[in-house]
PDB file of N, CA and C in Angstrom:
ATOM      1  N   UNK A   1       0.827  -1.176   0.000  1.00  0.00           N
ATOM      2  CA  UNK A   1       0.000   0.000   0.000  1.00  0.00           C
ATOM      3  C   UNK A   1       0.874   1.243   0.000  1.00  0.00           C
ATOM      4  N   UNK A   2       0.439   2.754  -0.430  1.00  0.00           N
ATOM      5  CA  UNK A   2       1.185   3.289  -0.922  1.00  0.00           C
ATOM      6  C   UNK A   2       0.259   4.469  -0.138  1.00  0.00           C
ATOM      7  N   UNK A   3       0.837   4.230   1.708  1.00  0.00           N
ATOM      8  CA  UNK A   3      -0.182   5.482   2.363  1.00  0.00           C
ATOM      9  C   UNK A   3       1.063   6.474   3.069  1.00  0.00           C
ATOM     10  N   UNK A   4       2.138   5.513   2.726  1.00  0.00           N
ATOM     11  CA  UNK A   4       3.385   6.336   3.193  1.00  0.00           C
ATOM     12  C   UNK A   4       3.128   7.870   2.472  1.00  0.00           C
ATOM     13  N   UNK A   5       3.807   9.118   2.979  1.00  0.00           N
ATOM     14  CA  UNK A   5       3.790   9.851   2.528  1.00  0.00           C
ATOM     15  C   UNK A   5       5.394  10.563   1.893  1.00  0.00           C
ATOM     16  N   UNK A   6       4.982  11.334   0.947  1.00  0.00           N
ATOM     17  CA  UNK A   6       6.221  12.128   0.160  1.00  0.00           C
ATOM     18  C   UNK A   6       6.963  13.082   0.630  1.00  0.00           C
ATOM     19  N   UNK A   7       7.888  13.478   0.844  1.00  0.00           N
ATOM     20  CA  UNK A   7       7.966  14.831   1.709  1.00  0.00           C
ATOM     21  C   UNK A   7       7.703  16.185   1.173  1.00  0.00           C
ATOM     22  N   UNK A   8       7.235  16.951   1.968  1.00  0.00           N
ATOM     23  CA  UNK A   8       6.996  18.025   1.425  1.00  0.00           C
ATOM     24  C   UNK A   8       7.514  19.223   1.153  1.00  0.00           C
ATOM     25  N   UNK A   9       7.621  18.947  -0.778  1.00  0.00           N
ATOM     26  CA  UNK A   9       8.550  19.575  -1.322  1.00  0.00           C
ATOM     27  C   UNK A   9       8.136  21.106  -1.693  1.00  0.00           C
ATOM     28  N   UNK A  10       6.353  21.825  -1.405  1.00  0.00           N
ATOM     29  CA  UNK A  10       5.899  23.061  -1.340  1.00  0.00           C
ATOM     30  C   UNK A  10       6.286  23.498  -0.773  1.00  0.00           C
ATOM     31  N   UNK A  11       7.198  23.440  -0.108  1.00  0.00           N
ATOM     32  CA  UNK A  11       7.688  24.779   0.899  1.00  0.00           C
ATOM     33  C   UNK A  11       9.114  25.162   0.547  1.00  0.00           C
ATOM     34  N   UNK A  12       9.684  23.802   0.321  1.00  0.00           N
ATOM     35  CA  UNK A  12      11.684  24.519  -0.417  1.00  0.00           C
ATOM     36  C   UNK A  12      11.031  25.123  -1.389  1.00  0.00           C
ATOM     37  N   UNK A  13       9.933  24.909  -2.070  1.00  0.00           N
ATOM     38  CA  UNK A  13       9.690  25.482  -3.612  1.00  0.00           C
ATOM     39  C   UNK A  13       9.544  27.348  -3.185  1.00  0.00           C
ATOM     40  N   UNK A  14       8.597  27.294  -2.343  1.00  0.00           N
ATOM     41  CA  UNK A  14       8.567  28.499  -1.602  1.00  0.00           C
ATOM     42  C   UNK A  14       9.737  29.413  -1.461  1.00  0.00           C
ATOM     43  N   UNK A  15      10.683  29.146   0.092  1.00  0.00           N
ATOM     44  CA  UNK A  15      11.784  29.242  -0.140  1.00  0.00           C
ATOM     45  C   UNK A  15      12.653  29.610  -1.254  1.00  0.00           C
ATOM     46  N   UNK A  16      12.862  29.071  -1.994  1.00  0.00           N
ATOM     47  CA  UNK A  16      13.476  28.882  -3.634  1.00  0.00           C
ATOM     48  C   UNK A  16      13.031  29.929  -4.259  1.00  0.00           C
ATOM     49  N   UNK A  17      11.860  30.001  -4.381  1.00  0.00           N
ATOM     50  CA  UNK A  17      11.242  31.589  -5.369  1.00  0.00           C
ATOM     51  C   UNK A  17      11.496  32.918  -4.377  1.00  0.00           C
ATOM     52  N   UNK A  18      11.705  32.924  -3.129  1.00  0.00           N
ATOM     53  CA  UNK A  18      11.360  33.881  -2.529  1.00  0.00           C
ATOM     54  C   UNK A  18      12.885  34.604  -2.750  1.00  0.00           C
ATOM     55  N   UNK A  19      13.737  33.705  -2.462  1.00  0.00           N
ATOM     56  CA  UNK A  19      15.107  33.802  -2.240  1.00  0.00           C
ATOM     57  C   UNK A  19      15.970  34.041  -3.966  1.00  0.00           C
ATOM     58  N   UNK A  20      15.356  33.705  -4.678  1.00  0.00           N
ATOM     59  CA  UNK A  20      15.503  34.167  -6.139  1.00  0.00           C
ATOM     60  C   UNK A  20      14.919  35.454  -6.448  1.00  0.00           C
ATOM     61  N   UNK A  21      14.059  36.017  -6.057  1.00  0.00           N
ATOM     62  CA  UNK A  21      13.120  37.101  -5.797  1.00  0.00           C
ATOM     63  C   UNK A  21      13.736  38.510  -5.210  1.00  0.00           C
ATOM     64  N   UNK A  22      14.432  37.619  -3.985  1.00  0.00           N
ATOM     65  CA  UNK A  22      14.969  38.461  -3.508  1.00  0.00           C
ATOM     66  C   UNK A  22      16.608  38.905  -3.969  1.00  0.00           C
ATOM     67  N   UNK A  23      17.066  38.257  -4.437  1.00  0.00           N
ATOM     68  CA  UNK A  23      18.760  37.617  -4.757  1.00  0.00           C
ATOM     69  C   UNK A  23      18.482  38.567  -6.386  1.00  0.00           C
ATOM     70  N   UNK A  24      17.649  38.276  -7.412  1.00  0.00           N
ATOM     71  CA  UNK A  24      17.479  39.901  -8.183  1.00  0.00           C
ATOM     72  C   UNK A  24      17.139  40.756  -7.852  1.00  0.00           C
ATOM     73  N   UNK A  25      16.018  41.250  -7.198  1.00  0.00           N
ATOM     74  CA  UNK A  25      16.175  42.464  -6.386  1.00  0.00           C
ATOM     75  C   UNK A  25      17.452  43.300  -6.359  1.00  0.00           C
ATOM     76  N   UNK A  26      18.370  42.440  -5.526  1.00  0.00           N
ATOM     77  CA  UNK A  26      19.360  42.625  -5.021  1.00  0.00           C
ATOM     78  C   UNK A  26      20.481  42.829  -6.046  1.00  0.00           C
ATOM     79  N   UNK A  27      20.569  42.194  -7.006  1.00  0.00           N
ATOM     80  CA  UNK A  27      21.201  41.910  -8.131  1.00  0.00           C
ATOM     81  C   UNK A  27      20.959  42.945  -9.087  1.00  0.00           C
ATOM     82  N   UNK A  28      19.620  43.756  -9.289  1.00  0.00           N
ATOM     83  CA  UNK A  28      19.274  44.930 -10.033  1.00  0.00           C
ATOM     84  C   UNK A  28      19.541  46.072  -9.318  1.00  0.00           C
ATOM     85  N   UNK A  29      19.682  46.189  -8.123  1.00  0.00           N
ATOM     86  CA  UNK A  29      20.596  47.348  -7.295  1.00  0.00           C
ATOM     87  C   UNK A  29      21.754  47.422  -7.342  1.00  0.00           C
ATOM     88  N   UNK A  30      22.519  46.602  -7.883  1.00  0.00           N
ATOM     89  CA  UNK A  30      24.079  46.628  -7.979  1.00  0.00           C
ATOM     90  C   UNK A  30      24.603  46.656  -9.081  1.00  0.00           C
ATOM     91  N   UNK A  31      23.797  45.947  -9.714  1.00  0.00           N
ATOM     92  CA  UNK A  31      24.349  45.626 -11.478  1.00  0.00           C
ATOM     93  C   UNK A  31      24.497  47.160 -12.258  1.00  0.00           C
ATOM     94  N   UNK A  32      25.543  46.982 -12.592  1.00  0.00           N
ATOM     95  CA  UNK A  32      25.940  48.732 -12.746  1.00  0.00           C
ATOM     96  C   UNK A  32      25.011  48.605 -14.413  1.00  0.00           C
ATOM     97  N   UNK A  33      24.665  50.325 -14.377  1.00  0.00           N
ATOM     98  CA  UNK A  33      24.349  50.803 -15.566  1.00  0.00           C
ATOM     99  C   UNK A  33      24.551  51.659 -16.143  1.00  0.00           C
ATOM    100  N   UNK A  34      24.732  51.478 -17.330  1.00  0.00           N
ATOM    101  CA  UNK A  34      25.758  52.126 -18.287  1.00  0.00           C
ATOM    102  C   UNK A  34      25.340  53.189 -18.384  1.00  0.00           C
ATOM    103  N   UNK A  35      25.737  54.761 -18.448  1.00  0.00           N
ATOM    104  CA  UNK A  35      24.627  55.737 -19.735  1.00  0.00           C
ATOM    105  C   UNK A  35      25.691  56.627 -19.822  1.00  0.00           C
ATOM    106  N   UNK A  36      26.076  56.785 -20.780  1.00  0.00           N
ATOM    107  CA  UNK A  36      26.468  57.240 -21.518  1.00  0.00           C
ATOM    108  C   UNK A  36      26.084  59.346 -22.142  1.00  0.00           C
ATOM    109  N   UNK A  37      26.884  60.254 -21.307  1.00  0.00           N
ATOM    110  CA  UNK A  37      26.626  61.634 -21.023  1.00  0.00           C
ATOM    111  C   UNK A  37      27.255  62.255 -22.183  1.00  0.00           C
ATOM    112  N   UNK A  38      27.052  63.165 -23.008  1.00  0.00           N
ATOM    113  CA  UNK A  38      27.612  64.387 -23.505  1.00  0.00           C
ATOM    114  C   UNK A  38      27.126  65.572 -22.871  1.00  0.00           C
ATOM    115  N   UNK A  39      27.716  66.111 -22.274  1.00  0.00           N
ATOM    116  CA  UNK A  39      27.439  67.594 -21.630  1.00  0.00           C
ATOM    117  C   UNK A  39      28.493  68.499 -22.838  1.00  0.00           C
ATOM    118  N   UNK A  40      27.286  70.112 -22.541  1.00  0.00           N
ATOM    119  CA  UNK A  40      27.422  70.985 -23.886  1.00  0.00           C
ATOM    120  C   UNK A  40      27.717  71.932 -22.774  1.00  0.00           C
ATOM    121  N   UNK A  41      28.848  73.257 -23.119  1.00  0.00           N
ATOM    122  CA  UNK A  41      28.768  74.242 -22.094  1.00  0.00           C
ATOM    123  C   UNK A  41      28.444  75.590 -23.403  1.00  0.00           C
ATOM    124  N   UNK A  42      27.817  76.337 -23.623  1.00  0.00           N
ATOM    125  CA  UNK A  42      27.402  77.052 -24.403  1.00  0.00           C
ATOM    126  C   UNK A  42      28.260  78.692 -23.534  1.00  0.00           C
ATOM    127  N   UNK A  43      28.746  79.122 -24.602  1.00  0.00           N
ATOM    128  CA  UNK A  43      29.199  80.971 -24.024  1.00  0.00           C
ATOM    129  C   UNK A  43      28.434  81.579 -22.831  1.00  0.00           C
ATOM    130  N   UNK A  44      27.048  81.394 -23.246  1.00  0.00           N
ATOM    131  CA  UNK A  44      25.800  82.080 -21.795  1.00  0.00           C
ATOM    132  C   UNK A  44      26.293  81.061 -21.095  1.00  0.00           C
ATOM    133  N   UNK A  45      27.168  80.667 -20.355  1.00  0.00           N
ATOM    134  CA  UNK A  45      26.854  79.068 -19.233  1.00  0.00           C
ATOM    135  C   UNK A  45      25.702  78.857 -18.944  1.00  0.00           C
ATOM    136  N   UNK A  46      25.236  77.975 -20.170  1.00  0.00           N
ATOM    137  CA  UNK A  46      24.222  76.977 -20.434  1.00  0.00           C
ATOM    138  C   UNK A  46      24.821  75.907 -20.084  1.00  0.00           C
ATOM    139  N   UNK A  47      24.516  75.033 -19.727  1.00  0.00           N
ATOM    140  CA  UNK A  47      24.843  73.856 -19.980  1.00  0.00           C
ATOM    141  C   UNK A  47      23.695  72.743 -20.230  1.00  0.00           C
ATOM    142  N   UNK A  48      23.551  71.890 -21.633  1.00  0.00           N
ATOM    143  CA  UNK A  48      22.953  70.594 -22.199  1.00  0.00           C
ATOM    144  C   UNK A  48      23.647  69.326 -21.436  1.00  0.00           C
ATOM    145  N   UNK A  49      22.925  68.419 -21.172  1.00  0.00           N
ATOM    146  CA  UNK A  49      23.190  67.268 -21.050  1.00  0.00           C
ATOM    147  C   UNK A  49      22.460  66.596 -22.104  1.00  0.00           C
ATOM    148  N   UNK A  50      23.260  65.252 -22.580  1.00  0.00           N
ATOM    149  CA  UNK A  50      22.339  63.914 -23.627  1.00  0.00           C
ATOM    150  C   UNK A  50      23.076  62.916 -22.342  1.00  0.00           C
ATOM    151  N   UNK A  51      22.201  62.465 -22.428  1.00  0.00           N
ATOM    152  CA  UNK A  51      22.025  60.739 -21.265  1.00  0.00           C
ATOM    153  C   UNK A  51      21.475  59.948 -22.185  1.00  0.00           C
ATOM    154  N   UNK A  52      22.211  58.928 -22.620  1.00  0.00           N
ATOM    155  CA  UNK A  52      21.398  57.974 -23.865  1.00  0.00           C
ATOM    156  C   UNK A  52      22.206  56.374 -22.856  1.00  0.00           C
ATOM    157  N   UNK A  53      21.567  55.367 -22.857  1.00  0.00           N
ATOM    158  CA  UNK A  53      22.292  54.019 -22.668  1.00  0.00           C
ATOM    159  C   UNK A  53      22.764  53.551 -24.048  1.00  0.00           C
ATOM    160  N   UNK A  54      22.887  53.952 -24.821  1.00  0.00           N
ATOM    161  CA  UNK A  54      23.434  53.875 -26.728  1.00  0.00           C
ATOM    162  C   UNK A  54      24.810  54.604 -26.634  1.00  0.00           C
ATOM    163  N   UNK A  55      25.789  54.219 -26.450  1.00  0.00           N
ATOM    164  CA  UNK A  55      26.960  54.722 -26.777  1.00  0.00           C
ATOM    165  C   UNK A  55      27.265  55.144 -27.851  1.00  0.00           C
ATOM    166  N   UNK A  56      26.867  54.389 -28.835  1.00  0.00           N
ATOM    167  CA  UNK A  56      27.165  54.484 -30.064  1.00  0.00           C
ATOM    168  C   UNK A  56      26.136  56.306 -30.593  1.00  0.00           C
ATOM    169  N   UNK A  57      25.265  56.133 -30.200  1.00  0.00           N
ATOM    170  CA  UNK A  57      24.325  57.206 -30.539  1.00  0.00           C
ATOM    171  C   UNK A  57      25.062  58.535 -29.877  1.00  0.00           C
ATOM    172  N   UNK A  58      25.648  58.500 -28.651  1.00  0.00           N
ATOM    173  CA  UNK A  58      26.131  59.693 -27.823  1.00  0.00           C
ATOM    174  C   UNK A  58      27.471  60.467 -28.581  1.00  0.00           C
ATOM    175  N   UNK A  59      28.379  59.010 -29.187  1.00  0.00           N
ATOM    176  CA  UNK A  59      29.513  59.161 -29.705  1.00  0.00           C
ATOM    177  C   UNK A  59      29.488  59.331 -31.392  1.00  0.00           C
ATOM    178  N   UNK A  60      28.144  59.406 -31.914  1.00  0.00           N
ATOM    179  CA  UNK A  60      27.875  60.047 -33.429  1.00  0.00           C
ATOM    180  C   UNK A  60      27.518  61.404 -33.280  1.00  0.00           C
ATOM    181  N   UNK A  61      26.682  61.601 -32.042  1.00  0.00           N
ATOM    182  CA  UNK A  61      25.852  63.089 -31.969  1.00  0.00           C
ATOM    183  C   UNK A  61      27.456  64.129 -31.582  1.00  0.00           C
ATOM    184  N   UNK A  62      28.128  63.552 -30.945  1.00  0.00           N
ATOM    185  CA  UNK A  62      29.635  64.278 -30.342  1.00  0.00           C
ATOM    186  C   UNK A  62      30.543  64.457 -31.891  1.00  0.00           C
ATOM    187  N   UNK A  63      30.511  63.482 -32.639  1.00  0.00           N
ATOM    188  CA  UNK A  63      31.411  63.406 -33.875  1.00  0.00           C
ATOM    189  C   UNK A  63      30.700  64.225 -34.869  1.00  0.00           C
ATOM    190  N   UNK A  64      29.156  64.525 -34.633  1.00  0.00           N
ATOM    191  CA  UNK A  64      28.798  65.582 -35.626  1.00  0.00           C
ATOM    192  C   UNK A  64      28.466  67.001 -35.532  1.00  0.00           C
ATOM    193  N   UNK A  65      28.983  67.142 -33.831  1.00  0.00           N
ATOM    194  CA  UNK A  65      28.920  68.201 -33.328  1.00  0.00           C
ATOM    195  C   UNK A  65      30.508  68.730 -33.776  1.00  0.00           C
ATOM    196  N   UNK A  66      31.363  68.125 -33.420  1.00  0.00           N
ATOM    197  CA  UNK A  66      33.086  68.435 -33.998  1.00  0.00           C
ATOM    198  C   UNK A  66      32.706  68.647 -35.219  1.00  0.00           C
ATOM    199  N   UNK A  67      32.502  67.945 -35.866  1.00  0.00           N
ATOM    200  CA  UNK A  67      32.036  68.461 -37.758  1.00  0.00           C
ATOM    201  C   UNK A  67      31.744  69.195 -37.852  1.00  0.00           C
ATOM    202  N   UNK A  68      30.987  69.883 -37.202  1.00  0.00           N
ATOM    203  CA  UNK A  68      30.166  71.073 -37.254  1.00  0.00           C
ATOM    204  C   UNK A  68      31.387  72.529 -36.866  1.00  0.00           C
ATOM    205  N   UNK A  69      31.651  72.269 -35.999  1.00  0.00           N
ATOM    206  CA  UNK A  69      32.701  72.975 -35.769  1.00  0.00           C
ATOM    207  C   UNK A  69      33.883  73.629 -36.729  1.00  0.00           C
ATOM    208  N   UNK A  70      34.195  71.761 -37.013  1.00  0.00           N
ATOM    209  CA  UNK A  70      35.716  72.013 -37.707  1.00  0.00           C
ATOM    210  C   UNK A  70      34.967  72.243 -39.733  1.00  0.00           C
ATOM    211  N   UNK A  71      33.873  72.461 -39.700  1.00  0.00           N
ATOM    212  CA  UNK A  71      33.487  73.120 -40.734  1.00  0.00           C
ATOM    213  C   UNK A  71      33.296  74.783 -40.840  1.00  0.00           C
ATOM    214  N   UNK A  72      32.796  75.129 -39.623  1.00  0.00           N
ATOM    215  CA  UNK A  72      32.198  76.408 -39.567  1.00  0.00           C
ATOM    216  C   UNK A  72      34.157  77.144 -39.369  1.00  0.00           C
ATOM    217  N   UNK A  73      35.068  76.893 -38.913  1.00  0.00           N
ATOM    218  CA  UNK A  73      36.305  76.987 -38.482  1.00  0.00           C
ATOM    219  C   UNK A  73      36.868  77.158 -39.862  1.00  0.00           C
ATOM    220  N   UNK A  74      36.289  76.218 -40.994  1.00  0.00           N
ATOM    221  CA  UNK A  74      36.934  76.384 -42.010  1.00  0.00           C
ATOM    222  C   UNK A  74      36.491  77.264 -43.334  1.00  0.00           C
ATOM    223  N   UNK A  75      35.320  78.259 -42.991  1.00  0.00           N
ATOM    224  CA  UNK A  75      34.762  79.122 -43.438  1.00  0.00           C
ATOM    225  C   UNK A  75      35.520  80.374 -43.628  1.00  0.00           C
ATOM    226  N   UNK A  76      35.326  81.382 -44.864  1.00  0.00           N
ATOM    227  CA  UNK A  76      36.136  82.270 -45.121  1.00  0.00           C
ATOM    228  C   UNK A  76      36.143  83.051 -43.635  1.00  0.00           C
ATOM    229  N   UNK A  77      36.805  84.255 -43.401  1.00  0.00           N
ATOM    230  CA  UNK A  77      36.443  84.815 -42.292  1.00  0.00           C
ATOM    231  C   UNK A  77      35.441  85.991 -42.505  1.00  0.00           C
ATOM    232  N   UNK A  78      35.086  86.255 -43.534  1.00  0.00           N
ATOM    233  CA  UNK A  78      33.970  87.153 -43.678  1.00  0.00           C
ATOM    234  C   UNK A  78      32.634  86.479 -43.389  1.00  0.00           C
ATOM    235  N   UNK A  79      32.415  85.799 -43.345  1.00  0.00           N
ATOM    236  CA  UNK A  79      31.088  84.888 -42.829  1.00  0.00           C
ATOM    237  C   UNK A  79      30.937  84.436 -41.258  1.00  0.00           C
ATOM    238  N   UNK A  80      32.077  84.233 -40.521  1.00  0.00           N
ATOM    239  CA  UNK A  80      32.214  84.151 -39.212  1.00  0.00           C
ATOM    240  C   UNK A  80      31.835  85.523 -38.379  1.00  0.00           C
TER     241      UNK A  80
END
């Protein structure tokens, strides 16, 4: 007869989720995150910030801001 019983494995299961639950939690408070800043200082001290987690996006908008520059730099000087 088969009145023996199983042990009861609902409660490590318990345990187990709670402690995984908690262990990311924990794991999303630490786990560093990236973002990626260009700060702008403008003549009026203005200052822009871009905060993007896209590096790639922060470091095109910066490379077409220099372009911009080293174009306007290369303008006759009657137009400056």
């Amino acid at each position: 007869m088969l009145h023996g019983t199983l042990p009861d494995l609902g409660f490590s299961l318990v345990e187990l989720g709670a402690a995984t639950i908690l262990l990311a939690f924990i794991l999303q408070l630490i786990w560093p995150r990236w973002a990626f800043t260009l700060m702008l200082k403008t003549s009026r001290r203005e200052v822009k910030v871009l905060t993007s987690r896209k590096g790639k996006f922060v470091f095109d908008v910066k490379q077409a801001i220099e372009g911009a520059f080293i174009v306007r730099a290369q303008l006759p000087s009657q137009l400056n």
